[in-house]
PDB file of N, CA and C in Angstrom:
ATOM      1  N   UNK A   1       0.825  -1.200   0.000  1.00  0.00           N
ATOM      2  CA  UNK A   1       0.000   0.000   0.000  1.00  0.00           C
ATOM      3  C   UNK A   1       0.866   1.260   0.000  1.00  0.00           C
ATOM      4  N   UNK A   2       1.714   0.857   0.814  1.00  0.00           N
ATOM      5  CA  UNK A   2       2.859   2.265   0.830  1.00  0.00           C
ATOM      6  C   UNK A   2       3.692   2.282  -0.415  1.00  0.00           C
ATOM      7  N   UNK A   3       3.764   1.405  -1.235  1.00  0.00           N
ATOM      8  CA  UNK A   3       4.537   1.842  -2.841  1.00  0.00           C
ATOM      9  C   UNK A   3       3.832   2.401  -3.451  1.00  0.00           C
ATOM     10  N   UNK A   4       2.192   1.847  -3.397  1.00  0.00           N
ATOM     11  CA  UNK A   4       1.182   2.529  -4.099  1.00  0.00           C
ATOM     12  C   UNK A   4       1.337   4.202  -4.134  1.00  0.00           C
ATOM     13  N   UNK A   5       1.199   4.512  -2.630  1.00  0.00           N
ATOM     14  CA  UNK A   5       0.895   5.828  -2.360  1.00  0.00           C
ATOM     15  C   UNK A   5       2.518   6.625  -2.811  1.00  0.00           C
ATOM     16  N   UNK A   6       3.172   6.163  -2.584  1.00  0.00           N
ATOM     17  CA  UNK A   6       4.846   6.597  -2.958  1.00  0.00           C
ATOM     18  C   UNK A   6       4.710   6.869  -4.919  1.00  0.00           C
ATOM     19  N   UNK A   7       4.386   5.533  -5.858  1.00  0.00           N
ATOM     20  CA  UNK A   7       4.139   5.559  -6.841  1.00  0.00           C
ATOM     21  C   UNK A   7       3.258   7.009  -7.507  1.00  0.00           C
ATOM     22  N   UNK A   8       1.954   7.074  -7.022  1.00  0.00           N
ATOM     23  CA  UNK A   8       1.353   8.284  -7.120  1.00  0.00           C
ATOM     24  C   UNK A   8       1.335   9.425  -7.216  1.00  0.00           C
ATOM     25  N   UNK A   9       2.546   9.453  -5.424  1.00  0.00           N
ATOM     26  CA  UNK A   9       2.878  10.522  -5.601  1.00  0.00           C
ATOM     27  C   UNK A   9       4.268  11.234  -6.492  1.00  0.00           C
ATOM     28  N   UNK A  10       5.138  10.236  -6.921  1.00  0.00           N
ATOM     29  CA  UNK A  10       5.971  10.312  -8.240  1.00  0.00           C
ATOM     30  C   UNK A  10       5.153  10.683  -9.434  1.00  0.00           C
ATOM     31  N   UNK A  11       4.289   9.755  -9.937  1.00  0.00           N
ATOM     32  CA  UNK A  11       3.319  10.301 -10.986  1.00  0.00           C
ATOM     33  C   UNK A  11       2.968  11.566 -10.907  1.00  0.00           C
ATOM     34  N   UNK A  12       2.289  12.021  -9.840  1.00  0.00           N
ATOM     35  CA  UNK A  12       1.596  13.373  -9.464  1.00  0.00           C
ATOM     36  C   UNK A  12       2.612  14.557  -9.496  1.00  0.00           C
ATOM     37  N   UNK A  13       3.977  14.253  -9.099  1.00  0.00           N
ATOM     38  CA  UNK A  13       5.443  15.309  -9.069  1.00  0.00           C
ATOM     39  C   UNK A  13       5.557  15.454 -10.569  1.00  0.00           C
ATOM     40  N   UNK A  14       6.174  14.601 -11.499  1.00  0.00           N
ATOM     41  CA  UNK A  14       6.388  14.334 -12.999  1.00  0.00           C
ATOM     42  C   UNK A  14       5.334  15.206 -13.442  1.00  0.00           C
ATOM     43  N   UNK A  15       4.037  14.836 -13.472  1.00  0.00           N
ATOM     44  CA  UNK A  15       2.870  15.456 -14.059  1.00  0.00           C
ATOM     45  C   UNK A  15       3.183  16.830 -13.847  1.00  0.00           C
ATOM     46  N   UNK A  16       3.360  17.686 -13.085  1.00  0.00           N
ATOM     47  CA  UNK A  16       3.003  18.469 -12.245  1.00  0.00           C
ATOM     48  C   UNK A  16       4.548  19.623 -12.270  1.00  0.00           C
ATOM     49  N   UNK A  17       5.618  19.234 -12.946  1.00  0.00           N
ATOM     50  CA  UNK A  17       6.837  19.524 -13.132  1.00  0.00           C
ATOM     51  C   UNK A  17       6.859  19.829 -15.446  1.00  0.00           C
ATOM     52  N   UNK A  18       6.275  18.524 -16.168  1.00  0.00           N
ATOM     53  CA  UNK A  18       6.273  18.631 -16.569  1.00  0.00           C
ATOM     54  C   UNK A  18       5.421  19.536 -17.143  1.00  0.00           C
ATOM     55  N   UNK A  19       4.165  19.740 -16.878  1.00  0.00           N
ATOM     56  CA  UNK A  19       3.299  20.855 -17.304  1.00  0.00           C
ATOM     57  C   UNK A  19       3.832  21.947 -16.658  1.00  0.00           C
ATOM     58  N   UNK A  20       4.475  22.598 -15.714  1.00  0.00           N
ATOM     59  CA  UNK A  20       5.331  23.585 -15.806  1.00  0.00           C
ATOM     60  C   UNK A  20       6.599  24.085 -16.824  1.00  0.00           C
ATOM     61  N   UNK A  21       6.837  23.034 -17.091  1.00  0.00           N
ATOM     62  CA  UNK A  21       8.125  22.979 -18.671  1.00  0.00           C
ATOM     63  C   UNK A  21       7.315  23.492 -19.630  1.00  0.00           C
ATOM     64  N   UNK A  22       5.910  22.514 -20.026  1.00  0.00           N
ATOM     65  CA  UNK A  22       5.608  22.716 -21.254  1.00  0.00           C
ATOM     66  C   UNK A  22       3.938  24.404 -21.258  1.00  0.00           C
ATOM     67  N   UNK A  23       4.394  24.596 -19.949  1.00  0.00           N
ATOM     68  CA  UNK A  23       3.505  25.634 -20.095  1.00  0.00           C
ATOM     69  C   UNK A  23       4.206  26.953 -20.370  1.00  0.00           C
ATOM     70  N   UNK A  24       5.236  26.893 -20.150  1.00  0.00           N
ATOM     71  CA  UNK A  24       6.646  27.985 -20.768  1.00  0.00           C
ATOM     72  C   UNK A  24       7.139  27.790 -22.376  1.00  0.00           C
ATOM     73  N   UNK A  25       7.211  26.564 -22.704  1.00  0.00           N
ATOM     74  CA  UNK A  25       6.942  26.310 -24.157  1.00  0.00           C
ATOM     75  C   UNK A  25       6.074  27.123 -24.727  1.00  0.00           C
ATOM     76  N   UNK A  26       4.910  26.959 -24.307  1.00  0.00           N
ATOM     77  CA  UNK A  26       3.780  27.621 -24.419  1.00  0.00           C
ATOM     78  C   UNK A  26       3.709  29.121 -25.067  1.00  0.00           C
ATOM     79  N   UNK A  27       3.885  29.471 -23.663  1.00  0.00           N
ATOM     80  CA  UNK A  27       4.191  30.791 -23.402  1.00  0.00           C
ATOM     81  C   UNK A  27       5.265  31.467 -24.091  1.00  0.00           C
ATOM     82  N   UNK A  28       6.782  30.923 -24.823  1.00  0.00           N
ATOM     83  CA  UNK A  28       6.779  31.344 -25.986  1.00  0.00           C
ATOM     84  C   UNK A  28       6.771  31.200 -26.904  1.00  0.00           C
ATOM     85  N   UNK A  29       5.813  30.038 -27.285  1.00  0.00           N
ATOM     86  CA  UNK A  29       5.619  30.205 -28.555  1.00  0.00           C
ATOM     87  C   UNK A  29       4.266  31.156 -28.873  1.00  0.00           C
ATOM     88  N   UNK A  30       3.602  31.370 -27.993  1.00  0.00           N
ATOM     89  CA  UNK A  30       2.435  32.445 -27.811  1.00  0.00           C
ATOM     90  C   UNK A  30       2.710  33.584 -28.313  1.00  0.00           C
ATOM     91  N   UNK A  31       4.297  34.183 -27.678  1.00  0.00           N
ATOM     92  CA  UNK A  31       4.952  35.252 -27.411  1.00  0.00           C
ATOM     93  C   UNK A  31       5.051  35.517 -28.918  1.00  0.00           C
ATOM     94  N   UNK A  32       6.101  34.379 -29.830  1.00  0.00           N
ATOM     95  CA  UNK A  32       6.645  34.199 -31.016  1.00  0.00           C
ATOM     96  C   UNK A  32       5.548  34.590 -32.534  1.00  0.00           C
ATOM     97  N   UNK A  33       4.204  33.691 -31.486  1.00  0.00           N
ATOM     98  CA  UNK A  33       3.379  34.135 -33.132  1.00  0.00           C
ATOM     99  C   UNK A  33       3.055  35.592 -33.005  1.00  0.00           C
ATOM    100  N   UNK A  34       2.891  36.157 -31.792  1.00  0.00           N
ATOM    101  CA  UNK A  34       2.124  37.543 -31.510  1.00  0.00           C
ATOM    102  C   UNK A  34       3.113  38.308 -32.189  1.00  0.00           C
ATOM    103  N   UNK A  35       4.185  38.163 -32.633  1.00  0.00           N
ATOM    104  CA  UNK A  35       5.547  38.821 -32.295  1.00  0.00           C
ATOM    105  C   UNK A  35       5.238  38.855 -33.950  1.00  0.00           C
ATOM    106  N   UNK A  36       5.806  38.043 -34.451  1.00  0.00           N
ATOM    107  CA  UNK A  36       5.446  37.480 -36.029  1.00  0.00           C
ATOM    108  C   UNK A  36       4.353  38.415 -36.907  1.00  0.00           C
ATOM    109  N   UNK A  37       3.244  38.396 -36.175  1.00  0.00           N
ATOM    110  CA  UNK A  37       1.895  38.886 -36.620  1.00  0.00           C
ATOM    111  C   UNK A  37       2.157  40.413 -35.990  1.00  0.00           C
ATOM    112  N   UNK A  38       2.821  41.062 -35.519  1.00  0.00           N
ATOM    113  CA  UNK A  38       3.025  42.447 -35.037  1.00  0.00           C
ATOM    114  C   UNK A  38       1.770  42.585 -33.523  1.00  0.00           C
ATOM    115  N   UNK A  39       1.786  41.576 -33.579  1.00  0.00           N
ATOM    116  CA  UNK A  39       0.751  41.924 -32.138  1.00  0.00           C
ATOM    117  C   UNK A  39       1.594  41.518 -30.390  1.00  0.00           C
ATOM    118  N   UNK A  40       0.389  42.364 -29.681  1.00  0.00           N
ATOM    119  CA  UNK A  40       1.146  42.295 -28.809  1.00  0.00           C
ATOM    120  C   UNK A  40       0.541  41.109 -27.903  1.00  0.00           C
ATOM    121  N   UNK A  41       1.532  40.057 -27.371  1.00  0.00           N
ATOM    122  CA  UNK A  41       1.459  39.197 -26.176  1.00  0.00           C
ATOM    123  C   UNK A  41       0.464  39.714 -25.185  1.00  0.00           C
ATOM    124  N   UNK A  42      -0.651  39.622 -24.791  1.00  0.00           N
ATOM    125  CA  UNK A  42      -1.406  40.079 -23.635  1.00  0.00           C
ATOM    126  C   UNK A  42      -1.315  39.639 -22.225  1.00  0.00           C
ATOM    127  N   UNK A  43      -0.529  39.927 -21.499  1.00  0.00           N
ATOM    128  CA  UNK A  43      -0.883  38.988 -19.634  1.00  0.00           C
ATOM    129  C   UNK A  43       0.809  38.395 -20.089  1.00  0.00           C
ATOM    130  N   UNK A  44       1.270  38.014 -20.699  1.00  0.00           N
ATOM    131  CA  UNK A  44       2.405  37.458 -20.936  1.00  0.00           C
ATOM    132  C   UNK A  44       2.228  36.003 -19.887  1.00  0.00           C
ATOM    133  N   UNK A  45       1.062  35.757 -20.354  1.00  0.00           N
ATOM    134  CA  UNK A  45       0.788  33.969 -19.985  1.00  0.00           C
ATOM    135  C   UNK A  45      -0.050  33.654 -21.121  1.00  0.00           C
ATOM    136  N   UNK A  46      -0.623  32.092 -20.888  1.00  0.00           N
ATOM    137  CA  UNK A  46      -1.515  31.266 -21.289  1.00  0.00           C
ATOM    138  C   UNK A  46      -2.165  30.441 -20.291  1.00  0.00           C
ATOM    139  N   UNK A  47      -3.099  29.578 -20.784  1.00  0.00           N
ATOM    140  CA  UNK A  47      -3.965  28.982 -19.939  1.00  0.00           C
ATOM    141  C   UNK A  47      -4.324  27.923 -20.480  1.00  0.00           C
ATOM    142  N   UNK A  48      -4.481  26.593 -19.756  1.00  0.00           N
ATOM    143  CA  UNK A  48      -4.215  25.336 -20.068  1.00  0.00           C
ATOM    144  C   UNK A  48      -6.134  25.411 -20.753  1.00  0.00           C
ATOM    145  N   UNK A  49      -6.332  25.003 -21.550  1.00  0.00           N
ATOM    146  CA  UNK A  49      -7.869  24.437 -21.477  1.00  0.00           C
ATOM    147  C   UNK A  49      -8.366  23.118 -21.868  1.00  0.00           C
ATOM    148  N   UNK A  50      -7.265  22.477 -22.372  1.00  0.00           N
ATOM    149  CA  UNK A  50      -7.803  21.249 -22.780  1.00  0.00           C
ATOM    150  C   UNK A  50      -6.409  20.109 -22.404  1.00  0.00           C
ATOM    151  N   UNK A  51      -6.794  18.882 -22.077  1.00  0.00           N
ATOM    152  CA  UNK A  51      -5.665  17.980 -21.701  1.00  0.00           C
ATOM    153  C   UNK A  51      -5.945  17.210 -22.150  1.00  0.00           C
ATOM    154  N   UNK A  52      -5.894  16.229 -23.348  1.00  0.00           N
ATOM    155  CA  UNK A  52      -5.833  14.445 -23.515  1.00  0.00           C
ATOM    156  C   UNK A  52      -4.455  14.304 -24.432  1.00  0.00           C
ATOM    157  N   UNK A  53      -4.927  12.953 -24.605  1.00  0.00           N
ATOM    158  CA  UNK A  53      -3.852  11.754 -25.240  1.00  0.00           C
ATOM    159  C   UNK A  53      -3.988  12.013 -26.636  1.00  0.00           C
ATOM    160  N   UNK A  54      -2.592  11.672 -27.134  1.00  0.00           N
ATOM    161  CA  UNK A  54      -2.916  11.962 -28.689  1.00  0.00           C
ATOM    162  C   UNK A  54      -1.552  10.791 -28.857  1.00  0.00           C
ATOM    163  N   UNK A  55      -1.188  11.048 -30.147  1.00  0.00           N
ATOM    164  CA  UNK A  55      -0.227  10.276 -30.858  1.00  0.00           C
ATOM    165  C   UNK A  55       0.510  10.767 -31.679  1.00  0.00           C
ATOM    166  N   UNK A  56       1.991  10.512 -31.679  1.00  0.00           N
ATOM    167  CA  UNK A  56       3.293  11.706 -32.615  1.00  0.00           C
ATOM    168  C   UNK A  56       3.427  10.645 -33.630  1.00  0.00           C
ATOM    169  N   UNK A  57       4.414  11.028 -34.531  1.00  0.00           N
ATOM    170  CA  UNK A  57       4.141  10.779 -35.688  1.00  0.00           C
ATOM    171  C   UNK A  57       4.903   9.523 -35.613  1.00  0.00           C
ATOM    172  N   UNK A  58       5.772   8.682 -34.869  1.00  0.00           N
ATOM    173  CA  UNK A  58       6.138   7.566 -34.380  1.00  0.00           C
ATOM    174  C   UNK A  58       5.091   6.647 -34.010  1.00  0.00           C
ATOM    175  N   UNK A  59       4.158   7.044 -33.472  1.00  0.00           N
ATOM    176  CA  UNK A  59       2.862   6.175 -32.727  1.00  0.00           C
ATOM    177  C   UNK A  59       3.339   6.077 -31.011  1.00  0.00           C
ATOM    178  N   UNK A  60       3.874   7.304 -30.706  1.00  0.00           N
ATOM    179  CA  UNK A  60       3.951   7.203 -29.384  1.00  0.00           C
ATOM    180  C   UNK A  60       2.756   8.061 -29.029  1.00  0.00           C
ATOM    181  N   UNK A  61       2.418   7.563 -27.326  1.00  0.00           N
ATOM    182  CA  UNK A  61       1.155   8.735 -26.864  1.00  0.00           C
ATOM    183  C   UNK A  61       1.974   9.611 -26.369  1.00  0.00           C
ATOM    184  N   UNK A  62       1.569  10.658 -26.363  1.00  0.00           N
ATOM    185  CA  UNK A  62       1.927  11.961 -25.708  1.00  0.00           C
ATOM    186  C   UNK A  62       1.019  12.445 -25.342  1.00  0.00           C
ATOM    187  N   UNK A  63       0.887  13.571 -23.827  1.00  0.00           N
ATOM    188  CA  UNK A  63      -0.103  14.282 -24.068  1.00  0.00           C
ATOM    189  C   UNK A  63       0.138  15.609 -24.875  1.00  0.00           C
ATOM    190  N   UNK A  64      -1.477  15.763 -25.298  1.00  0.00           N
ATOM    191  CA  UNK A  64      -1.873  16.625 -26.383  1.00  0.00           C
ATOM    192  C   UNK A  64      -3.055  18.049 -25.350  1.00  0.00           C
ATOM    193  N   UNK A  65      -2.020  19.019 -24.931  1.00  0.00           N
ATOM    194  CA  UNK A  65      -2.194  20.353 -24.704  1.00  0.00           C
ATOM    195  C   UNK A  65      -2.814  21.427 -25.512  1.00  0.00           C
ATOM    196  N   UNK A  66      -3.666  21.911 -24.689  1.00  0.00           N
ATOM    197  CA  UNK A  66      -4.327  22.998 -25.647  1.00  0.00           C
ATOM    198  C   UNK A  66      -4.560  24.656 -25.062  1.00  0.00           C
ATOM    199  N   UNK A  67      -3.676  25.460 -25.183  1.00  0.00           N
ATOM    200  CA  UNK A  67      -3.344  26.415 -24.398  1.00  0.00           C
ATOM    201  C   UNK A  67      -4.041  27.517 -25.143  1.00  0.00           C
ATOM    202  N   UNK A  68      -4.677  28.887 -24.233  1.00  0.00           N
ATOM    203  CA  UNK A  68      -5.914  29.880 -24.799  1.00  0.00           C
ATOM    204  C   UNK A  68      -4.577  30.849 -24.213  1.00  0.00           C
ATOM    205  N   UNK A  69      -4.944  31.891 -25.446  1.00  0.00           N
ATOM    206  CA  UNK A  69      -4.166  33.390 -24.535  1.00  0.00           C
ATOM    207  C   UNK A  69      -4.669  34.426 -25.667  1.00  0.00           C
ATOM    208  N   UNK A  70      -4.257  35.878 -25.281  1.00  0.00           N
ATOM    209  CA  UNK A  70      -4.771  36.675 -25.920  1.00  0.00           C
ATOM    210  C   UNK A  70      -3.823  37.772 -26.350  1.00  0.00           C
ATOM    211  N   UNK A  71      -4.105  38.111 -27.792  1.00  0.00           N
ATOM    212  CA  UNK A  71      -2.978  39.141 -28.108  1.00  0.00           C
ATOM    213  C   UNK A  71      -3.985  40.505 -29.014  1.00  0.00           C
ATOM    214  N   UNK A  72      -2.922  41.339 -29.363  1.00  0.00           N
ATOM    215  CA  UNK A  72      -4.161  42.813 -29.262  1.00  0.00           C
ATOM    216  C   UNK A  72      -3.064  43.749 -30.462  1.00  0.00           C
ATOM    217  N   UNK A  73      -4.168  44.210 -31.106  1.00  0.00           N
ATOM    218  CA  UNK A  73      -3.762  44.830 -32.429  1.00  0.00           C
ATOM    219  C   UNK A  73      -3.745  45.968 -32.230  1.00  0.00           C
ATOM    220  N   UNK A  74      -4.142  46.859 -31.900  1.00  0.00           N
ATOM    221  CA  UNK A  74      -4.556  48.527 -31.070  1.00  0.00           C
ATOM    222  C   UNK A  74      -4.231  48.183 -29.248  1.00  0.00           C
ATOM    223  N   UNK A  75      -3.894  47.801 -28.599  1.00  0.00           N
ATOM    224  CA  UNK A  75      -3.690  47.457 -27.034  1.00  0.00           C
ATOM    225  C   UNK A  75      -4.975  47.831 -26.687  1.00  0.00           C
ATOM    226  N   UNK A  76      -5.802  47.735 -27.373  1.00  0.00           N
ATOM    227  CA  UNK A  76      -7.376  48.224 -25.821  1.00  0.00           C
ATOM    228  C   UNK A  76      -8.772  46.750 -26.425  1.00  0.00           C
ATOM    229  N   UNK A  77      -8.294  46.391 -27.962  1.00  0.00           N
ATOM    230  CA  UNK A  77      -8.642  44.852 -27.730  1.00  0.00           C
ATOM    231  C   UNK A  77      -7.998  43.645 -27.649  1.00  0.00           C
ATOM    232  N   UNK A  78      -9.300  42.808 -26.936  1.00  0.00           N
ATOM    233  CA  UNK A  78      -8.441  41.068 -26.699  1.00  0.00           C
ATOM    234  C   UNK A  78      -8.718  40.385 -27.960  1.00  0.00           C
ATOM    235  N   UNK A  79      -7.953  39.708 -28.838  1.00  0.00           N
ATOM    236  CA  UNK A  79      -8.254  38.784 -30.067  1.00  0.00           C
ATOM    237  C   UNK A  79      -7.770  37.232 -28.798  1.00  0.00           C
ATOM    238  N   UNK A  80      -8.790  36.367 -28.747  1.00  0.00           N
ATOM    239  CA  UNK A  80      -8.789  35.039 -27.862  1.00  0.00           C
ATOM    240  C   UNK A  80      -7.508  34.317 -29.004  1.00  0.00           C
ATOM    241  N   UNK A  81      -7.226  33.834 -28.815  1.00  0.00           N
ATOM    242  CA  UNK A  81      -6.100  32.720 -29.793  1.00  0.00           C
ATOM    243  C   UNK A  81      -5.808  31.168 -28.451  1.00  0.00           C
ATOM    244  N   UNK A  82      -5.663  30.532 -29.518  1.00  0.00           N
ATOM    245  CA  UNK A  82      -4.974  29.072 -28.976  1.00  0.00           C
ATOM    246  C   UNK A  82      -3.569  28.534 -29.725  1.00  0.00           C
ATOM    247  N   UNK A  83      -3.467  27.393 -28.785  1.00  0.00           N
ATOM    248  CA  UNK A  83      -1.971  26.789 -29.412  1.00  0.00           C
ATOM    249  C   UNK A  83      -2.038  25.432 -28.453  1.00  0.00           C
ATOM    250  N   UNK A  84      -1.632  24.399 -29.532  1.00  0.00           N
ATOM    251  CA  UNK A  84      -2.058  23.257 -29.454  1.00  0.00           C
ATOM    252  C   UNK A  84      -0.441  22.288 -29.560  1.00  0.00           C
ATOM    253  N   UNK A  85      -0.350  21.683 -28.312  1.00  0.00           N
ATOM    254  CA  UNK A  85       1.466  21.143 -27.842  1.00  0.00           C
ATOM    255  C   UNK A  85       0.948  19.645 -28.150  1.00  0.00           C
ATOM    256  N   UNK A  86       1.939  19.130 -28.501  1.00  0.00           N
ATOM    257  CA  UNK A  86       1.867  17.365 -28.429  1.00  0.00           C
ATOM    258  C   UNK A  86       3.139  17.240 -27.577  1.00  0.00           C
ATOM    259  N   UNK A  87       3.214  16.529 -26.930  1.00  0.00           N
ATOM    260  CA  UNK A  87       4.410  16.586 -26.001  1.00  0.00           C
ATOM    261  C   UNK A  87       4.556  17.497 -25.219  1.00  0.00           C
ATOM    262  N   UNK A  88       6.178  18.056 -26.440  1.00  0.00           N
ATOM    263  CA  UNK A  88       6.365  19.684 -26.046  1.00  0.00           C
ATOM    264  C   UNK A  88       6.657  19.745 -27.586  1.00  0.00           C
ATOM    265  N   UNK A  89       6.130  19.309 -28.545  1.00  0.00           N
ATOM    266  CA  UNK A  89       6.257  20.181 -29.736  1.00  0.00           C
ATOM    267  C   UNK A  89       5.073  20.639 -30.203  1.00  0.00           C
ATOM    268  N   UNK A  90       5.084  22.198 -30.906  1.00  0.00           N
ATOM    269  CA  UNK A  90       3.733  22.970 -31.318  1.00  0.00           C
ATOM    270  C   UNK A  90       3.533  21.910 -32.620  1.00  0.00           C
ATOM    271  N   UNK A  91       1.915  21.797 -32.175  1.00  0.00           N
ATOM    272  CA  UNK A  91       1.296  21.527 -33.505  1.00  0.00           C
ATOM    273  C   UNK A  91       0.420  22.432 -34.009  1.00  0.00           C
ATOM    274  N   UNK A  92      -0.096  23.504 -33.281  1.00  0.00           N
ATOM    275  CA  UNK A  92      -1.213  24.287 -34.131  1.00  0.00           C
ATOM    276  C   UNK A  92      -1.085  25.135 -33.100  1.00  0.00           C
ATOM    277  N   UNK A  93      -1.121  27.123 -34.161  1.00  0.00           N
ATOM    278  CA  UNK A  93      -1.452  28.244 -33.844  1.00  0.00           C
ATOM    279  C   UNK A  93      -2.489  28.894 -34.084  1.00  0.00           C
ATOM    280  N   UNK A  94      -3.803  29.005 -33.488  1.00  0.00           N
ATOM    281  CA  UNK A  94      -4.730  29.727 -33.694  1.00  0.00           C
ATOM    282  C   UNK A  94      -5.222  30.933 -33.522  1.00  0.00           C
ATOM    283  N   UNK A  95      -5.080  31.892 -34.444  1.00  0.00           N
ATOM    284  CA  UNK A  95      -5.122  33.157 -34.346  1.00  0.00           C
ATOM    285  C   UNK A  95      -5.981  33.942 -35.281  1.00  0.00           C
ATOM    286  N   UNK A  96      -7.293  34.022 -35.077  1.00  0.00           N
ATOM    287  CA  UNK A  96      -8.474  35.083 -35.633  1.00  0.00           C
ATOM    288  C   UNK A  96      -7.776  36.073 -36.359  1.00  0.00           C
ATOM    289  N   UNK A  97      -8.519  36.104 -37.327  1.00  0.00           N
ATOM    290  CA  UNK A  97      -8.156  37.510 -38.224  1.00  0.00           C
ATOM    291  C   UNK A  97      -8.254  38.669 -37.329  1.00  0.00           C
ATOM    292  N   UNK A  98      -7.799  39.662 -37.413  1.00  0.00           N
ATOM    293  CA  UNK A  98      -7.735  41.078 -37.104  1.00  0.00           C
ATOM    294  C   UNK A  98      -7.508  42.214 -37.868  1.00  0.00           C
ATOM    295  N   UNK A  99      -7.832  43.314 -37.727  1.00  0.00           N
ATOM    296  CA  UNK A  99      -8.312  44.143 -38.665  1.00  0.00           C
ATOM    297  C   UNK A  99      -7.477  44.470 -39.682  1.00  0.00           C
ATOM    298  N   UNK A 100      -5.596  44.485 -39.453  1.00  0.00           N
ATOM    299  CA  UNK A 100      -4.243  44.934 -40.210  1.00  0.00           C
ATOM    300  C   UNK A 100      -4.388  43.801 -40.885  1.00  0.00           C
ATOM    301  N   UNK A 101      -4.698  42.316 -40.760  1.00  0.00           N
ATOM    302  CA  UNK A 101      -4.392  41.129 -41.748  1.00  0.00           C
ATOM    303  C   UNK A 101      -5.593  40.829 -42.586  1.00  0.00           C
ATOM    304  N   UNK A 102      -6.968  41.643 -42.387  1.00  0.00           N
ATOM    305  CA  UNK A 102      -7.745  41.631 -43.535  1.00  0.00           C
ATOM    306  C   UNK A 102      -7.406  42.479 -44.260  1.00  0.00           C
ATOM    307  N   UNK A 103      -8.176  41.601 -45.889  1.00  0.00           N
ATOM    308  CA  UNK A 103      -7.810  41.638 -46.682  1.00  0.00           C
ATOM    309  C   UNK A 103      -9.261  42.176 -47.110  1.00  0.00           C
ATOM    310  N   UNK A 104      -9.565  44.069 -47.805  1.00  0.00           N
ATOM    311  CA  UNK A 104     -10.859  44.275 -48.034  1.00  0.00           C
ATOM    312  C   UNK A 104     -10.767  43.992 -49.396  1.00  0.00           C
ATOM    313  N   UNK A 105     -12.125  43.681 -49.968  1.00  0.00           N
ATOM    314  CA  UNK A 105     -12.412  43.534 -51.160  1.00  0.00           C
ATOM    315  C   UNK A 105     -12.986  44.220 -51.579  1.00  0.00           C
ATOM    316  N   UNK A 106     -12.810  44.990 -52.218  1.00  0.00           N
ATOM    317  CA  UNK A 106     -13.967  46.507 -53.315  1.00  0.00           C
ATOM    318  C   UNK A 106     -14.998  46.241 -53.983  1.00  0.00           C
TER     319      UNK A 106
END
């Protein structure tokens, strides 16, 4: 019973260490697209919203992270954006149009 609870709490440290690594990943690659797109990083965080299992291109599981944050074209709005980790490598940047990257049509 006492390896059990010892076991757990290893699992629970790892878990809990590694989503601190990969929430700084995160955070710049958040930084990187805002940066890219001329916008600005908002809060200079992110926020975890989604957690499961997925699979890399080996057929290993990893977990598959899904981080919300917000960046701002004029500083007085929020454009919501996501970014989507397998492991700790980015697989997807999601970032809403905003007003400098439309494109009007006449």
């Amino acid at each position: 019973m006492e390896l059990a609870w010892l076991a757990a709490a290893i699992i629970i440290a790892w878990f809990w260490l590694d989503s601190l690594r990969v929430r700084e990943l995160a955070v710049l690659a958040g930084r990187r697209a805002a940066e890219q797109c001329e916008l600005q990083f908002l809060d200079e965080s992110v926020a975890c919203s989604k957690l499961w299992l997925g699979r890399d291109s080996a057929g290993q599981m990893r977990l598959l992270r899904t981080y919300r944050f917000e960046v701002s074209d004029t500083g007085s709005e929020r454009l919501a954006c996501s970014l989507t980790l397998l492991g700790d490598r980015v697989e997807k940047i999601d970032m809403p149009p905003y007003r400098d990257n439309v494109v009007q049509l006449h």
